[in-house]
C-alpha atoms as a PDB file:
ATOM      1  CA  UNK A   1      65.244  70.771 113.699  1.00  0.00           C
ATOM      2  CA  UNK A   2      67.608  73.545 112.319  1.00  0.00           C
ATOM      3  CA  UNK A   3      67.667  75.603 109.146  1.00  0.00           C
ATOM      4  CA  UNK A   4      70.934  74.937 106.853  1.00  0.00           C
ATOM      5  CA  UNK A   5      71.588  77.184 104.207  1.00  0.00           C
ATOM      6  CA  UNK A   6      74.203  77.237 101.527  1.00  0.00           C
ATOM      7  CA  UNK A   7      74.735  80.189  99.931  1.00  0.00           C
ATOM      8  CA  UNK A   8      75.688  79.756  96.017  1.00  0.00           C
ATOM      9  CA  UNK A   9      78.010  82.156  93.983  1.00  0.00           C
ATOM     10  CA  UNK A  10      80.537  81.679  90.793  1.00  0.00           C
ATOM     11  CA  UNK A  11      84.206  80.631  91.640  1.00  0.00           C
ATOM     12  CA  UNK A  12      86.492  82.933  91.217  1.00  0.00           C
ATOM     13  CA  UNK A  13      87.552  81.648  87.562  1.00  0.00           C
ATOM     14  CA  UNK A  14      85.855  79.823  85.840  1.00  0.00           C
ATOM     15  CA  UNK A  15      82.026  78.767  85.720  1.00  0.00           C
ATOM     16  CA  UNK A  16      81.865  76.283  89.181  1.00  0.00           C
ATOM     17  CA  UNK A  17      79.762  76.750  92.109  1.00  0.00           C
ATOM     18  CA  UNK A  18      81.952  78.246  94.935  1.00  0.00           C
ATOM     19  CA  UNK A  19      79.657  77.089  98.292  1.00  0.00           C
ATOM     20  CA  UNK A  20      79.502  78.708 101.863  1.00  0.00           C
ATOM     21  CA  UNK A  21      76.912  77.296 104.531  1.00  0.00           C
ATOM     22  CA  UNK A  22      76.396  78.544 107.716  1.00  0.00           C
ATOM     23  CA  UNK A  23      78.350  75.518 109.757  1.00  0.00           C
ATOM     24  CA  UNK A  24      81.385  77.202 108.328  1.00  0.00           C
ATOM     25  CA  UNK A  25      82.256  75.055 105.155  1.00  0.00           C
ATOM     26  CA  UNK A  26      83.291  77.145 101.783  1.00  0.00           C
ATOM     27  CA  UNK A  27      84.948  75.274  98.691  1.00  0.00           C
ATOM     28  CA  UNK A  28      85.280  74.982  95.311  1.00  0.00           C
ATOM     29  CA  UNK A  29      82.490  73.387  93.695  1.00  0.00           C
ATOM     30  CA  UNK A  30      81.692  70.845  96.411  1.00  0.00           C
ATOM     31  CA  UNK A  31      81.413  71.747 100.710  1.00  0.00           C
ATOM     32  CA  UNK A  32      79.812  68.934 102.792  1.00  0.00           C
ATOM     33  CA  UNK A  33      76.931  70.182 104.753  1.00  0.00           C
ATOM     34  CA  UNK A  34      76.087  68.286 107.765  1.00  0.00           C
ATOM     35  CA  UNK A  35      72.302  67.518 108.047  1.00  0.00           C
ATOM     36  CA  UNK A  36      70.122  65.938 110.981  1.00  0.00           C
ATOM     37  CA  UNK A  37      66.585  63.998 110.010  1.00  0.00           C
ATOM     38  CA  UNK A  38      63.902  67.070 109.630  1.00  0.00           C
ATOM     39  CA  UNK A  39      66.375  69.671 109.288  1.00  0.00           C
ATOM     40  CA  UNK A  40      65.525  72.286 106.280  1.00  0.00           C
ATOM     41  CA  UNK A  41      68.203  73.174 103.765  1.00  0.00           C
ATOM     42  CA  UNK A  42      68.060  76.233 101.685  1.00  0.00           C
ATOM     43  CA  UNK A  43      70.108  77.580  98.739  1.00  0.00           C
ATOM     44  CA  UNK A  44      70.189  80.756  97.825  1.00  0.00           C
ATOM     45  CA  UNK A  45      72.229  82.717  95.841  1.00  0.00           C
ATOM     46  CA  UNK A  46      74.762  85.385  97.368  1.00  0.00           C
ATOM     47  CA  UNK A  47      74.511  88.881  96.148  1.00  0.00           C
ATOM     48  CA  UNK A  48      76.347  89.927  93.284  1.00  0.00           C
ATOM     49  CA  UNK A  49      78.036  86.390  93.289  1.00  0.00           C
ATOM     50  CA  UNK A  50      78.034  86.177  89.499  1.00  0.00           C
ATOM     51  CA  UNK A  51      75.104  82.937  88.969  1.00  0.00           C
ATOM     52  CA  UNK A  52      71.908  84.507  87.619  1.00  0.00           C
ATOM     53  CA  UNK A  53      69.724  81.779  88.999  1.00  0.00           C
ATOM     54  CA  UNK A  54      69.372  78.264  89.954  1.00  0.00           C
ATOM     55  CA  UNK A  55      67.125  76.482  87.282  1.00  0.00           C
ATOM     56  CA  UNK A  56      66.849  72.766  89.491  1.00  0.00           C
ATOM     57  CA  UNK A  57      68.104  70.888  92.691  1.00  0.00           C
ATOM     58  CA  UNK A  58      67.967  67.061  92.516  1.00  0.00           C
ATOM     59  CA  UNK A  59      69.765  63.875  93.704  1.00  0.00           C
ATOM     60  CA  UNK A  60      72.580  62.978  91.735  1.00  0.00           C
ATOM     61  CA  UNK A  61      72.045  59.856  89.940  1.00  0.00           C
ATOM     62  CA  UNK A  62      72.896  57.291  91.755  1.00  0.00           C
ATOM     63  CA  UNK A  63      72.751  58.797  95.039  1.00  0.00           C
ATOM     64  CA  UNK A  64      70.432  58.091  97.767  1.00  0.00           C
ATOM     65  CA  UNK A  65      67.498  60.997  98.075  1.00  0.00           C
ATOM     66  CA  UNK A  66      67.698  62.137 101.404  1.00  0.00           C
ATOM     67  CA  UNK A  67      64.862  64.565 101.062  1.00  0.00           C
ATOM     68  CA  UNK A  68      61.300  64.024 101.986  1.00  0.00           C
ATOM     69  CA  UNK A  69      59.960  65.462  98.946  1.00  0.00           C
ATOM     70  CA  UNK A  70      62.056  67.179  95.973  1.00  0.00           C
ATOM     71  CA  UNK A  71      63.733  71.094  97.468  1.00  0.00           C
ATOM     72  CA  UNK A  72      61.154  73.460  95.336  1.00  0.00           C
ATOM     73  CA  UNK A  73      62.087  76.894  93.903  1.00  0.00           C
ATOM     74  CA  UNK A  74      60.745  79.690  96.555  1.00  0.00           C
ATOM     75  CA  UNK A  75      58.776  83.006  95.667  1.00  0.00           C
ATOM     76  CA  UNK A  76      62.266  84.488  96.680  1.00  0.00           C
ATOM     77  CA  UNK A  77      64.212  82.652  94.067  1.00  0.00           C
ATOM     78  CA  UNK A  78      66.046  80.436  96.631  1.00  0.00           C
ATOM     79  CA  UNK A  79      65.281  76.273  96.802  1.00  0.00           C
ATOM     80  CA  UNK A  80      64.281  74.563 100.162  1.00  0.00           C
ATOM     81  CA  UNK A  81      64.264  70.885 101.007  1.00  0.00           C
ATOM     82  CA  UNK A  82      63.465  69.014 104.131  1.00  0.00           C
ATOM     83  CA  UNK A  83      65.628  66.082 105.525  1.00  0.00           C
ATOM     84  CA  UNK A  84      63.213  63.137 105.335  1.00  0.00           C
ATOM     85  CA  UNK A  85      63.591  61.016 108.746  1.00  0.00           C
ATOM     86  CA  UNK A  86      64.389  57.360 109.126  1.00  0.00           C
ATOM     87  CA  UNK A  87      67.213  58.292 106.485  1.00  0.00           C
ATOM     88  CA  UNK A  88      70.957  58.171 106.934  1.00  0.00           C
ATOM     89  CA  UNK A  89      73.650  58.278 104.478  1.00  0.00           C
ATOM     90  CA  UNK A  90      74.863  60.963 102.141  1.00  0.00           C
ATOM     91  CA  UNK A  91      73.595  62.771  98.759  1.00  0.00           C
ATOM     92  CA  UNK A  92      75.350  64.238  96.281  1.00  0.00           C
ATOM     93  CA  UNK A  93      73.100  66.157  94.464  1.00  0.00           C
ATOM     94  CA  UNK A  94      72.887  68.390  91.018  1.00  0.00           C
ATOM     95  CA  UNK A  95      72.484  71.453  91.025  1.00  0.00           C
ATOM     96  CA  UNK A  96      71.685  73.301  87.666  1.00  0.00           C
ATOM     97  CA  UNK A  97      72.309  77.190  87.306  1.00  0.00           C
ATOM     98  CA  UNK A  98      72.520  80.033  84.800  1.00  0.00           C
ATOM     99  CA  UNK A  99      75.620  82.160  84.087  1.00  0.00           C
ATOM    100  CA  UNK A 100      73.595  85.047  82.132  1.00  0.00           C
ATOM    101  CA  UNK A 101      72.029  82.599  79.492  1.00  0.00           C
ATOM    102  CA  UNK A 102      74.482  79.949  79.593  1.00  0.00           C
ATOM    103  CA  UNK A 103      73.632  76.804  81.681  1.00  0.00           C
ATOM    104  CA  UNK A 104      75.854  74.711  84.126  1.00  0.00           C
ATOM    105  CA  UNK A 105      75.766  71.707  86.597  1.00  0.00           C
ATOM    106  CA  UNK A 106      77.940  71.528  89.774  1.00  0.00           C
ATOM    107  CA  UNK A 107      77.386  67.993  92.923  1.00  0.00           C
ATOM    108  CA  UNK A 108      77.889  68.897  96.009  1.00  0.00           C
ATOM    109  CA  UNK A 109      77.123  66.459  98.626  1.00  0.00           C
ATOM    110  CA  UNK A 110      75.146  66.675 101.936  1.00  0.00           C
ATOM    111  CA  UNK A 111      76.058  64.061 104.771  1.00  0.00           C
ATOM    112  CA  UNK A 112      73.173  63.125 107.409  1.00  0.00           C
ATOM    113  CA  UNK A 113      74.684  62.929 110.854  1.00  0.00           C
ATOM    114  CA  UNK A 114      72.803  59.816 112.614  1.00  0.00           C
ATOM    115  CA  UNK A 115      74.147  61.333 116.399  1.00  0.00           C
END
C-alpha cells in the first residue's frame, strides 16, 4: 500500500486546477493518478499556488466511488482518501476550492490499476 499525493495549485491563467502527483503526472485541470486497492491519496495544496483552500472532494456524479469511505479534510488542511479493495475502474471526482472568496469546481480522474 503506497501514499499518492496530488498537489493542487491555480493554472497559470485562469481559475482551473493545475495538478502534479508524485508518479510524475502535471496538467491542466485534469492528471490521471494511478491507484492500487488500499493505497491512500492525499491532496494538498502547493505553497503559494494561488487556491486558498479546498472546501470538498467527492465522486463525480456518475462515476464509480472508488474510495472506502468519503477523503475527509485533515487538521493540516489537506484531504485523504483510501482506495477501497475489491474495486477496479476509474473515478472522476469533484473537487471544490476557493480562489480568495470566490468558489470553483475542477474533475480530475483517478484510474485503479488491477496488476
Amino acid at each position: 500500500m503506497a501514499t499518492k499525493t496530488i498537489n493542487i495549485s491555480k493554472q497559470a491563467t485562469g481559475t482551473g486546477l493545475y495538478l502534479t502527483d508524485n508518479e510524475g503526472h502535471a496538467g491542466d485541470g485534469t492528471i490521471t493518478t494511478i491507484v492500487r486497492e488500499g493505497d491512500t491519496v492525499v491532496w494538498q495544496l502547493k505553497p503559494k499556488g494561488g487556491i486558498t483552500e479546498i472546501t470538498n472532494i467527492y465522486p463525480k456524479t456518475g462515476s464509480e466511488n472508488i474510495f472506502s469511505n468519503p477523503p475527509i479534510q485533515q487538521p493540516d488542511g489537506s484531504w485523504k482518501g483510501t482506495v477501497a479493495n475489491s474495486i477496479s475502474g476509474s473515478e472522476s471526482y469533484s473537487i471544490d476550492y476557493n480562489i480568495g472568496k470566490d468558489s470553483y469546481t475542477d474533475d480530475p480522474e483517478i484510474l485503479v490499476d488491477d496488476d
